[in-house]
PDB file of N, CA and C in Angstrom:
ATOM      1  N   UNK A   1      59.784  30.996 -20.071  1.00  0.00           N
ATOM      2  CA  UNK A   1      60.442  31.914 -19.174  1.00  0.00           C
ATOM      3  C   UNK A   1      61.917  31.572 -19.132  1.00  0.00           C
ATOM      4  N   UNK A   2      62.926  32.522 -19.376  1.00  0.00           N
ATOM      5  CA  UNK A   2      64.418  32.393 -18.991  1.00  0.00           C
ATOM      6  C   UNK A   2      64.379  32.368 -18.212  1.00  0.00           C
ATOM      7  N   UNK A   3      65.432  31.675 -17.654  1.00  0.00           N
ATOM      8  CA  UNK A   3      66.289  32.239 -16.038  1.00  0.00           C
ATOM      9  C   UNK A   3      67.485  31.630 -16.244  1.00  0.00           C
ATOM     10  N   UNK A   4      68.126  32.550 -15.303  1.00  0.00           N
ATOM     11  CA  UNK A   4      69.344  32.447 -15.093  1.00  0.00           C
ATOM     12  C   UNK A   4      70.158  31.804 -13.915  1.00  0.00           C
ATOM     13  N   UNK A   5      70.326  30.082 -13.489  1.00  0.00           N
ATOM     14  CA  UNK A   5      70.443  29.841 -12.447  1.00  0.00           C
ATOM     15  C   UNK A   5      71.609  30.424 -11.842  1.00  0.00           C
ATOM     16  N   UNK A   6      71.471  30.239 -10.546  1.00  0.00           N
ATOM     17  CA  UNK A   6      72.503  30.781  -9.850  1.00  0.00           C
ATOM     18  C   UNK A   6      73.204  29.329  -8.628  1.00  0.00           C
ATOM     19  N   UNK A   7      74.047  29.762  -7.815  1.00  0.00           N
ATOM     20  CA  UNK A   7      74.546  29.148  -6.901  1.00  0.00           C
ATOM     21  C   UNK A   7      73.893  28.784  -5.390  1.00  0.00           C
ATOM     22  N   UNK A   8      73.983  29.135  -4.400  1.00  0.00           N
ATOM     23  CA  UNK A   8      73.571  28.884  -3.340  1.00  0.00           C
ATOM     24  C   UNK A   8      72.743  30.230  -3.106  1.00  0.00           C
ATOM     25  N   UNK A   9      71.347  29.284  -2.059  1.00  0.00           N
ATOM     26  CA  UNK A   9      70.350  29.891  -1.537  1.00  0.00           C
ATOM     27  C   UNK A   9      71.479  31.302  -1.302  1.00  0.00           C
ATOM     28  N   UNK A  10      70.238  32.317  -1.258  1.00  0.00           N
ATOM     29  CA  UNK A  10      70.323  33.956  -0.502  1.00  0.00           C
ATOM     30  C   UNK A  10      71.052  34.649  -2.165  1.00  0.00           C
ATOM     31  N   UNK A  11      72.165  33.728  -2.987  1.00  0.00           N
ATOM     32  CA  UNK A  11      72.187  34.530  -4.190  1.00  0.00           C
ATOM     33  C   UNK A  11      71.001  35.283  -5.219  1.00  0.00           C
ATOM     34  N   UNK A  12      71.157  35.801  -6.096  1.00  0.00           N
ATOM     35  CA  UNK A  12      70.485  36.305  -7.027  1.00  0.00           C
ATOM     36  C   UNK A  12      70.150  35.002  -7.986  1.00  0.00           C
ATOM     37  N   UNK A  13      68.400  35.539  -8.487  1.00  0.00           N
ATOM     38  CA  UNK A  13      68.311  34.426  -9.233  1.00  0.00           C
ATOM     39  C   UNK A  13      67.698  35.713 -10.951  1.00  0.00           C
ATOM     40  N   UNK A  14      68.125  34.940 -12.225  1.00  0.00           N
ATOM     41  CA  UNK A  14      67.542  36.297 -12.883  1.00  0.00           C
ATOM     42  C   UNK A  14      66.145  35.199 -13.140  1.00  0.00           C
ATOM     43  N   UNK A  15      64.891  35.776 -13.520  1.00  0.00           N
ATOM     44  CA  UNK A  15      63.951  35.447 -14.056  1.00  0.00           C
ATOM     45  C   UNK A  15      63.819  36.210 -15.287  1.00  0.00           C
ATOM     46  N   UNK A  16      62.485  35.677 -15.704  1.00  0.00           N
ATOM     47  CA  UNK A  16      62.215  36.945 -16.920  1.00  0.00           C
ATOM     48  C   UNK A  16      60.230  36.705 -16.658  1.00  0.00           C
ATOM     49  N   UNK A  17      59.424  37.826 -16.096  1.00  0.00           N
ATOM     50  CA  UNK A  17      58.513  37.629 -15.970  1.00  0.00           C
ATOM     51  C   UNK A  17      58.470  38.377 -17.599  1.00  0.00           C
ATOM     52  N   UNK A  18      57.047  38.435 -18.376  1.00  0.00           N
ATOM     53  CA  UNK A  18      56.565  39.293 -19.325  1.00  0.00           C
ATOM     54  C   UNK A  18      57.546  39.990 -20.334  1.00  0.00           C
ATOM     55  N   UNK A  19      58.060  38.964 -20.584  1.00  0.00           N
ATOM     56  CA  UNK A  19      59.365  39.618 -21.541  1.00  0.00           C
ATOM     57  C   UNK A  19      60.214  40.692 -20.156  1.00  0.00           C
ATOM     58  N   UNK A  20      60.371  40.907 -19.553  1.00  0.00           N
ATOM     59  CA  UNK A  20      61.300  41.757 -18.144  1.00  0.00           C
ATOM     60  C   UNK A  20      62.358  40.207 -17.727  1.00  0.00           C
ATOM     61  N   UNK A  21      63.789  41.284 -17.411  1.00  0.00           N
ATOM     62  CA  UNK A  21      64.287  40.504 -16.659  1.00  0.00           C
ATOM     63  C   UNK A  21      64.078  40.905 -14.813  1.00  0.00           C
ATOM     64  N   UNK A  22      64.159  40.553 -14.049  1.00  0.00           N
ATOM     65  CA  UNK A  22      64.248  40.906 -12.653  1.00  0.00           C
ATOM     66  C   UNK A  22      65.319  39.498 -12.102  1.00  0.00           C
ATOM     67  N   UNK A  23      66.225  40.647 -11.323  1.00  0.00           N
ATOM     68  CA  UNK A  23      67.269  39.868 -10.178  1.00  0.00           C
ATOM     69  C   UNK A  23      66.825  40.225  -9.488  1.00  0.00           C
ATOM     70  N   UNK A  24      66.636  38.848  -8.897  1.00  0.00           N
ATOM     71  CA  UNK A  24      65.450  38.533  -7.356  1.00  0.00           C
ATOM     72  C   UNK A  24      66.335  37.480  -6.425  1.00  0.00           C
ATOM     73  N   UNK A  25      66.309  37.610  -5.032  1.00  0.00           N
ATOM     74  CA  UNK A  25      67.287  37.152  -4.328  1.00  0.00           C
ATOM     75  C   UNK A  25      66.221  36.448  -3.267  1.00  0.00           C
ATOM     76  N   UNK A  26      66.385  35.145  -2.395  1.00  0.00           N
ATOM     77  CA  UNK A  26      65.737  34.423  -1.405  1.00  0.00           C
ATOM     78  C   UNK A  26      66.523  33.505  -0.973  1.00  0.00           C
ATOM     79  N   UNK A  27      66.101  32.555  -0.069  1.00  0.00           N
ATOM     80  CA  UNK A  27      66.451  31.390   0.326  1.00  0.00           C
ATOM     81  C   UNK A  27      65.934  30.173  -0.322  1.00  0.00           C
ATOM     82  N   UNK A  28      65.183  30.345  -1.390  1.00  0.00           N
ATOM     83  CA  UNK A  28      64.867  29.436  -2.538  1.00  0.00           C
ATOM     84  C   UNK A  28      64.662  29.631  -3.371  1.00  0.00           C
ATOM     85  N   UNK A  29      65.674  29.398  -4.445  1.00  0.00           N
ATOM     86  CA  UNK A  29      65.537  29.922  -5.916  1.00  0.00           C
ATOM     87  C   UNK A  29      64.775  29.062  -7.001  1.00  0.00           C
ATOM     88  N   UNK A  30      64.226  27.885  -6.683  1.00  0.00           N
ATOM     89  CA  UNK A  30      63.495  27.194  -7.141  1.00  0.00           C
ATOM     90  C   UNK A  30      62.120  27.958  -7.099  1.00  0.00           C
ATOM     91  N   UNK A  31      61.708  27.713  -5.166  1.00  0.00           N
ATOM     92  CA  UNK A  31      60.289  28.628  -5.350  1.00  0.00           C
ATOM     93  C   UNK A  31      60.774  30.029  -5.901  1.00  0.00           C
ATOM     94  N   UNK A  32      61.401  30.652  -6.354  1.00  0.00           N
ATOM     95  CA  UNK A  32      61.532  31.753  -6.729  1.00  0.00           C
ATOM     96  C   UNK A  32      61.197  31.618  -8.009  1.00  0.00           C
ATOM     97  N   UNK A  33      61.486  30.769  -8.918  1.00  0.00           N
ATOM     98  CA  UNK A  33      61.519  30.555 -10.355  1.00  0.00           C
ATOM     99  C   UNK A  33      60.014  29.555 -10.311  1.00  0.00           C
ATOM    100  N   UNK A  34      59.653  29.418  -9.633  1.00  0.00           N
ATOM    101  CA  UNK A  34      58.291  28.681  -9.986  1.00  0.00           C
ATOM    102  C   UNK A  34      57.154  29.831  -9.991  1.00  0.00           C
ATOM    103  N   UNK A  35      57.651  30.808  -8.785  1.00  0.00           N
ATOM    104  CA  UNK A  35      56.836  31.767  -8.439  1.00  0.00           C
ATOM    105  C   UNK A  35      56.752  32.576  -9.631  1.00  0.00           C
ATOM    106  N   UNK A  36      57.369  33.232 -10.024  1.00  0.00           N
ATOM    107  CA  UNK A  36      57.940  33.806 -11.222  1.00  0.00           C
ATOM    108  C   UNK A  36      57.018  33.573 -12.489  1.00  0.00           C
ATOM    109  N   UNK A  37      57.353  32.076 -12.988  1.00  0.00           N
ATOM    110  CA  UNK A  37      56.609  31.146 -14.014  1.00  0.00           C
ATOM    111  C   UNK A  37      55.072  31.342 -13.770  1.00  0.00           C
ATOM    112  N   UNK A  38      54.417  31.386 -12.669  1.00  0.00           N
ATOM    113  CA  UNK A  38      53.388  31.586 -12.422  1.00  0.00           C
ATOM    114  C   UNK A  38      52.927  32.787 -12.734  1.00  0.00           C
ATOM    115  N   UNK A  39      53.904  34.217 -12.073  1.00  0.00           N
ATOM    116  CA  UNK A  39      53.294  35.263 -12.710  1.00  0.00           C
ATOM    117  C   UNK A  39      53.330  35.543 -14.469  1.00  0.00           C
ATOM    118  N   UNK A  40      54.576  35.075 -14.750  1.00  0.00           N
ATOM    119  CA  UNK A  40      54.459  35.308 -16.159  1.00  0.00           C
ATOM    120  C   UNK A  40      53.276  34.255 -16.951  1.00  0.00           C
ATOM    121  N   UNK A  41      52.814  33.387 -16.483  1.00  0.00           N
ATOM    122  CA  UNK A  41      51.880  32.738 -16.775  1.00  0.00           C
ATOM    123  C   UNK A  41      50.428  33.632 -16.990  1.00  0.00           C
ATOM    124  N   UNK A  42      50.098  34.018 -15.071  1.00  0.00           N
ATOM    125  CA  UNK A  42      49.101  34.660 -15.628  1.00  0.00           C
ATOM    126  C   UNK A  42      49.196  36.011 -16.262  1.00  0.00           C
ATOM    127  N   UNK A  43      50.082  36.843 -16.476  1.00  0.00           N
ATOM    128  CA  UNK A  43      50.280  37.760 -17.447  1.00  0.00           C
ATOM    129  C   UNK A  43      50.058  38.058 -18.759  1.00  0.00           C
ATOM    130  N   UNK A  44      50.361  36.424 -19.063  1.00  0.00           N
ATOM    131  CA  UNK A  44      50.204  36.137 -20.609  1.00  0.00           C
ATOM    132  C   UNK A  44      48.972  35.618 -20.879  1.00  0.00           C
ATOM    133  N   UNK A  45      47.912  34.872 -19.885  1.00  0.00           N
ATOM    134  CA  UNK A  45      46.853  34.787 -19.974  1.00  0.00           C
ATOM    135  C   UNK A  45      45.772  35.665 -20.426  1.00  0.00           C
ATOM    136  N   UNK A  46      45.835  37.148 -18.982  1.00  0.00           N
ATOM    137  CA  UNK A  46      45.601  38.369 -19.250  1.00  0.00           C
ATOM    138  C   UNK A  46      45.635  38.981 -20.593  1.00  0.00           C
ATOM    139  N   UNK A  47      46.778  38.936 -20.930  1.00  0.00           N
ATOM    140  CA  UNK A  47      47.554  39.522 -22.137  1.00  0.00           C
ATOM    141  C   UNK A  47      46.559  38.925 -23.526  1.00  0.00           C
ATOM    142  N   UNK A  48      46.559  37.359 -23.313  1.00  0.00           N
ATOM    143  CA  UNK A  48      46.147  37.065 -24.686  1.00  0.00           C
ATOM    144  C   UNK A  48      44.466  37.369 -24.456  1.00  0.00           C
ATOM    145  N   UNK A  49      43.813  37.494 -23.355  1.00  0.00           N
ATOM    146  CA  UNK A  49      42.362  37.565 -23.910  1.00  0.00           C
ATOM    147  C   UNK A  49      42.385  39.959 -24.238  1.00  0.00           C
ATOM    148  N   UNK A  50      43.417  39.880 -24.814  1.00  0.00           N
ATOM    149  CA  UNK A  50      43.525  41.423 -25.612  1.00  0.00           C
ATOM    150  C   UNK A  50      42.690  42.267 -25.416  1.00  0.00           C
ATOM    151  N   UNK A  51      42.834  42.710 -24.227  1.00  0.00           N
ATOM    152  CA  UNK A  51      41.706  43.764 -23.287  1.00  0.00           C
ATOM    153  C   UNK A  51      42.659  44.922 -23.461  1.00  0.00           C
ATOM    154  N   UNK A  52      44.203  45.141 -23.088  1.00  0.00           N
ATOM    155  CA  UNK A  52      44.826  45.898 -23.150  1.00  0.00           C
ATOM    156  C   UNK A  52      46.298  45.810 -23.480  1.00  0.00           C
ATOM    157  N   UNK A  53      47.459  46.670 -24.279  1.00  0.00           N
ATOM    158  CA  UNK A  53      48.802  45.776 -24.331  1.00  0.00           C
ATOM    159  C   UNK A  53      49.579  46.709 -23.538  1.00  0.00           C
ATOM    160  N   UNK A  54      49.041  47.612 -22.505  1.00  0.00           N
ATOM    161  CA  UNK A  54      49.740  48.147 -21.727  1.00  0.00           C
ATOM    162  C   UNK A  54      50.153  46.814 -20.580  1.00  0.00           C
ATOM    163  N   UNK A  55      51.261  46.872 -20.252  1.00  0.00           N
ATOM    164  CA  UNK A  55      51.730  45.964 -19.807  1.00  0.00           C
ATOM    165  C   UNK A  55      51.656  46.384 -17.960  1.00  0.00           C
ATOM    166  N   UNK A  56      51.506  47.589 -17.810  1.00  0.00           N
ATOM    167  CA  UNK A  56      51.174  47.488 -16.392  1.00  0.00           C
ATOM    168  C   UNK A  56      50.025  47.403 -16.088  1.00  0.00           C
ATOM    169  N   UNK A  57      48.767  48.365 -16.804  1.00  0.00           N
ATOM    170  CA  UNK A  57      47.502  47.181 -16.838  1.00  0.00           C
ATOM    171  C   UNK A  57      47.548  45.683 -16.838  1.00  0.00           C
ATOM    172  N   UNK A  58      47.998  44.670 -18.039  1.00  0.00           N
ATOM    173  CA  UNK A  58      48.481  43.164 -17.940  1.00  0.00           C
ATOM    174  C   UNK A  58      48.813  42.913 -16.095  1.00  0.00           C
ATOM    175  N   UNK A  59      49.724  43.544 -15.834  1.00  0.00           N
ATOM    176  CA  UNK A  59      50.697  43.083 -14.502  1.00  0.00           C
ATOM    177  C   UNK A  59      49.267  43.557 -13.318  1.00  0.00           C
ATOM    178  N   UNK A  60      48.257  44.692 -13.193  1.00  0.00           N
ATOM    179  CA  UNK A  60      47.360  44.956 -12.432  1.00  0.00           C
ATOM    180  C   UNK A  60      46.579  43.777 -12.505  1.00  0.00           C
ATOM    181  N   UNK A  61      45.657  43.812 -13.740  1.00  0.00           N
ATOM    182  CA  UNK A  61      44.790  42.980 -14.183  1.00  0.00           C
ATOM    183  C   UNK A  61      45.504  41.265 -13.221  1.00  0.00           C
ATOM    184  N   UNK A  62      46.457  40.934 -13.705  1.00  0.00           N
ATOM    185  CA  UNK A  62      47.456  39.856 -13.691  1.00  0.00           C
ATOM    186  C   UNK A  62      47.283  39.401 -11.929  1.00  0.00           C
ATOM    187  N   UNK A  63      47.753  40.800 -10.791  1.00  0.00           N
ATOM    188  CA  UNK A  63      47.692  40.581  -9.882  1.00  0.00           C
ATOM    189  C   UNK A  63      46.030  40.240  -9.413  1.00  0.00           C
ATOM    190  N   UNK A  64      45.484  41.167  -9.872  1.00  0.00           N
ATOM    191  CA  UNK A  64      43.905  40.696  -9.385  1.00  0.00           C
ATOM    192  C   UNK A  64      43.424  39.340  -9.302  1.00  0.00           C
ATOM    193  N   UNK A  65      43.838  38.761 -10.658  1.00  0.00           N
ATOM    194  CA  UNK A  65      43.402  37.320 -10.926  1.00  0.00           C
ATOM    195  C   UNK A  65      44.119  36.402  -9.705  1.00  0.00           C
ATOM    196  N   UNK A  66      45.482  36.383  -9.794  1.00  0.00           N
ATOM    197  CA  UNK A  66      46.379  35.846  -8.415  1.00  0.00           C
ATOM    198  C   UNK A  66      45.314  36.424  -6.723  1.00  0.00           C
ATOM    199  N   UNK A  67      45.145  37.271  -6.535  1.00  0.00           N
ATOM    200  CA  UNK A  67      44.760  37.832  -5.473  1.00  0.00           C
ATOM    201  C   UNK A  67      43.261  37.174  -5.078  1.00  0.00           C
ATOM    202  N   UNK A  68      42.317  37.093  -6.130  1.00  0.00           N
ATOM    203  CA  UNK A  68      40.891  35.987  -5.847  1.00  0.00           C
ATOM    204  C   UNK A  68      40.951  34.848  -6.046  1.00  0.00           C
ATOM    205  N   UNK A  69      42.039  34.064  -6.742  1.00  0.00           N
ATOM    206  CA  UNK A  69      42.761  32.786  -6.846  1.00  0.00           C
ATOM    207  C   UNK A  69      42.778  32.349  -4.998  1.00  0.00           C
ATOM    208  N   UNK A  70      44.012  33.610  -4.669  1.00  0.00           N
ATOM    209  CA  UNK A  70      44.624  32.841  -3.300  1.00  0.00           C
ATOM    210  C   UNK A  70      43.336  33.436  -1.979  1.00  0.00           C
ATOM    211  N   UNK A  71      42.476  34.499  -2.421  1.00  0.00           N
ATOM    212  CA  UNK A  71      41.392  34.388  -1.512  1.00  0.00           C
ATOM    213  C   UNK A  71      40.126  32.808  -1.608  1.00  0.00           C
ATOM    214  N   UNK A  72      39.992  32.434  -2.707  1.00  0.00           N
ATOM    215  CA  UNK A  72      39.594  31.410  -3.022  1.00  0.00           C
ATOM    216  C   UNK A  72      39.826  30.482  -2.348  1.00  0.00           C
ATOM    217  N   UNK A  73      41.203  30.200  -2.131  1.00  0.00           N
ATOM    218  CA  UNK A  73      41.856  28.627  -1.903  1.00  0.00           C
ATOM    219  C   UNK A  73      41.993  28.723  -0.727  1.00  0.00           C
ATOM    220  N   UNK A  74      41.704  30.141   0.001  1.00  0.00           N
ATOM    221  CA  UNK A  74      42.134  30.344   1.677  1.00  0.00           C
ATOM    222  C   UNK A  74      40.417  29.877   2.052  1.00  0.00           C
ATOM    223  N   UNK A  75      39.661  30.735   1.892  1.00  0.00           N
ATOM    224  CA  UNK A  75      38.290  30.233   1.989  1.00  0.00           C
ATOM    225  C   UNK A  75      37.971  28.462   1.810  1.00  0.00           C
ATOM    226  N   UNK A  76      38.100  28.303   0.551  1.00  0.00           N
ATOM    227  CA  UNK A  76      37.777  26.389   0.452  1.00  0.00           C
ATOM    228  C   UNK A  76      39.004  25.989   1.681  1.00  0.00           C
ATOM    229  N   UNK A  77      39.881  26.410   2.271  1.00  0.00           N
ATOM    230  CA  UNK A  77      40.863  25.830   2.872  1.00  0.00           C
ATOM    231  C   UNK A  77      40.112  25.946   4.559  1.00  0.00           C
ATOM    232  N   UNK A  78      39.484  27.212   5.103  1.00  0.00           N
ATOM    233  CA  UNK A  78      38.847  27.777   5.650  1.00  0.00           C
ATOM    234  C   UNK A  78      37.382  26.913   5.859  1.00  0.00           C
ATOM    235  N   UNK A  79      36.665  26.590   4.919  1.00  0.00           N
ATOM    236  CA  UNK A  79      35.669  25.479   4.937  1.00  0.00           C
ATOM    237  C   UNK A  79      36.345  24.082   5.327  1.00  0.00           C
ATOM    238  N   UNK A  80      36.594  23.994   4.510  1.00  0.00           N
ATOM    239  CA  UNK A  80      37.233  22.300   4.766  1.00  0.00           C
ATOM    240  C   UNK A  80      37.846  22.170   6.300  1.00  0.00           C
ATOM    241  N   UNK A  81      38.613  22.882   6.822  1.00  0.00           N
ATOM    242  CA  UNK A  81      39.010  23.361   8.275  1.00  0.00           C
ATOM    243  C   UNK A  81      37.837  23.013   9.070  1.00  0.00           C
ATOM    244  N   UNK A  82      37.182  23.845   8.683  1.00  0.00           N
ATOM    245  CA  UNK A  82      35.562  23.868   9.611  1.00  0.00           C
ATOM    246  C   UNK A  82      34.785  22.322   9.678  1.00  0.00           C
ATOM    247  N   UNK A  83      35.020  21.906   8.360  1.00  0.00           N
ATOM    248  CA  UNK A  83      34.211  20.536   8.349  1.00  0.00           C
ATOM    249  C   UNK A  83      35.078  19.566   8.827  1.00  0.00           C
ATOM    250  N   UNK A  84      35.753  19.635   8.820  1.00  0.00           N
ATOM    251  CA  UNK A  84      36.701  18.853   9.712  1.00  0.00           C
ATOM    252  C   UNK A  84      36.912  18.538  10.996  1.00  0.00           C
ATOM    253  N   UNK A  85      36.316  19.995  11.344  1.00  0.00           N
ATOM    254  CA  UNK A  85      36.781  19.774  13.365  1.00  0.00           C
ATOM    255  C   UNK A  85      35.574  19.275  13.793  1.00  0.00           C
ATOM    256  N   UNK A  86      34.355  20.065  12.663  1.00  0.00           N
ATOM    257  CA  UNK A  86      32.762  19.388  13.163  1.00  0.00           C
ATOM    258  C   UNK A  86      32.720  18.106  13.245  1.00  0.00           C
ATOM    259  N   UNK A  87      33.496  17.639  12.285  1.00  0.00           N
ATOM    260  CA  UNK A  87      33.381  15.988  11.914  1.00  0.00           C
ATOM    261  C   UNK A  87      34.630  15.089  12.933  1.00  0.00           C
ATOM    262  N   UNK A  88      35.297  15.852  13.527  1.00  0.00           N
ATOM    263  CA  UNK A  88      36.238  15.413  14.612  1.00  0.00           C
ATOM    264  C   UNK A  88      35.418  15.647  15.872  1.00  0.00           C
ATOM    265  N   UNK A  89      34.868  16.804  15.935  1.00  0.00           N
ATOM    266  CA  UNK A  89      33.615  17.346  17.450  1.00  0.00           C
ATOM    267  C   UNK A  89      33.123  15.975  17.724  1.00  0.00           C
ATOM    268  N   UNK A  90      32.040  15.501  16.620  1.00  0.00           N
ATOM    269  CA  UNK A  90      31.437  14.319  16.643  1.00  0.00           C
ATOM    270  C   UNK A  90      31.872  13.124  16.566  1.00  0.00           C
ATOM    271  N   UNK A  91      32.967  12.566  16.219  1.00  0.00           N
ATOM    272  CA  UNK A  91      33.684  11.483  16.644  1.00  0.00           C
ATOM    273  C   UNK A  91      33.870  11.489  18.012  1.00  0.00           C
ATOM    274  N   UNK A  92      34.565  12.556  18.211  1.00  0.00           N
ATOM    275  CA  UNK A  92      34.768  12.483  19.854  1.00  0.00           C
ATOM    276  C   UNK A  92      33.670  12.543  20.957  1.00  0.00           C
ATOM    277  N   UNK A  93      32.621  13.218  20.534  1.00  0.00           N
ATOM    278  CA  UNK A  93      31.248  12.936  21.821  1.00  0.00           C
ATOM    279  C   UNK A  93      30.746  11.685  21.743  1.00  0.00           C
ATOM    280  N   UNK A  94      31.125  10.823  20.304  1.00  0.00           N
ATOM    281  CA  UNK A  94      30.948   9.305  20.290  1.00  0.00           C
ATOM    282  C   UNK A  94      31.827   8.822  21.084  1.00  0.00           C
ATOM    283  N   UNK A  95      33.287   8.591  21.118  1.00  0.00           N
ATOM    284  CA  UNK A  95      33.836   8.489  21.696  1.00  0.00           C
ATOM    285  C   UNK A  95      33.611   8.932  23.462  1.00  0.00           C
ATOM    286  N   UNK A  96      33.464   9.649  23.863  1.00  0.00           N
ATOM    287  CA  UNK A  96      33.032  10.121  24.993  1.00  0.00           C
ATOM    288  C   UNK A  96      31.774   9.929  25.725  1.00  0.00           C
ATOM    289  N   UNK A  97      30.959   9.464  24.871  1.00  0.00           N
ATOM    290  CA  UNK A  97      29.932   8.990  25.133  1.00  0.00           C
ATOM    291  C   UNK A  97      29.625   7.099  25.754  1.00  0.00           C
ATOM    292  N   UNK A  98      30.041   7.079  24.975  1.00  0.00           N
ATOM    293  CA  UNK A  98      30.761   5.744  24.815  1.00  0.00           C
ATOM    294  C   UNK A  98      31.331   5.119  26.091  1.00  0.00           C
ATOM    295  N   UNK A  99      32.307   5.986  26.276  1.00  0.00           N
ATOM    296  CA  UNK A  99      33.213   5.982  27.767  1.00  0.00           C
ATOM    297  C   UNK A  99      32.019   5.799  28.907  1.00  0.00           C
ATOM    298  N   UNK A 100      31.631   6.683  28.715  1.00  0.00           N
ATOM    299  CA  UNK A 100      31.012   7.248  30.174  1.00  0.00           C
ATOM    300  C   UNK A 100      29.911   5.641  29.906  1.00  0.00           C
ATOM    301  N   UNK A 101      29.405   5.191  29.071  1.00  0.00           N
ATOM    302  CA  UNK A 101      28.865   4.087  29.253  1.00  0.00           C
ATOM    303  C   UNK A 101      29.142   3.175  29.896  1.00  0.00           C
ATOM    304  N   UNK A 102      30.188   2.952  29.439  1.00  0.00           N
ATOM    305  CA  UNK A 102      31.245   1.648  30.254  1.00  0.00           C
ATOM    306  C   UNK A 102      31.205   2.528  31.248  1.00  0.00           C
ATOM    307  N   UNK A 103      31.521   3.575  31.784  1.00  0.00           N
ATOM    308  CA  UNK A 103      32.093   3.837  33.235  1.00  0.00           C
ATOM    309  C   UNK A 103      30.438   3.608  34.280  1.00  0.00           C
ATOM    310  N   UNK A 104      29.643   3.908  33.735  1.00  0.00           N
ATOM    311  CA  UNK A 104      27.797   3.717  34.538  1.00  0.00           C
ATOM    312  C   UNK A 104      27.770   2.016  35.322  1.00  0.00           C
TER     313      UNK A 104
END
């Protein structure tokens, strides 16, 4: 992937997703250019298992894969959350339990 660095946050940064250039502007042009790298990543993924060389199919297809990726990682993030507080619940009624012993 090209890019074109730029100067201070809020400037323009150029990328090049899929052979495209895009001037894209934020308060971080790093995550901007990582973000970027990522889509042109999975684009070219898409791209090489040669289903289609329409390139906005590629970029559909492309988003889908990103889109059950980050439902994925919200869910396992979403579990792990859950097992966590269960497993904090129960420390603490040990804890609390505990207490009230000494306090009898």
């Amino acid at each position: 992937m090209a890019e074109v660095p730029r100067g201070k946050a809020g400037d323009y940064v150029t990328v090049e997703i899929y052979d495209q250039l895009y001037h894209l502007s934020g308060q971080d042009p790093v995550h901007i250019r990582e973000l970027a790298a990522c889509v042109d990543a999975k684009m070219r993924a898409v791209a090489a298992q040669g289903r289609t060389a329409d390139s906005l199919r590629v970029a559909v297809l492309a988003a889908l894969n990103l889109a059950d990726e980050l439902a994925q990682a919200t869910s396992a993030d979403l579990r792990l959350g859950h097992a966590r507080a269960a497993n904090l619940r129960v420390m603490l009624d040990e804890v609390l339990d505990d207490e009230r012993s000494k306090a009898r």
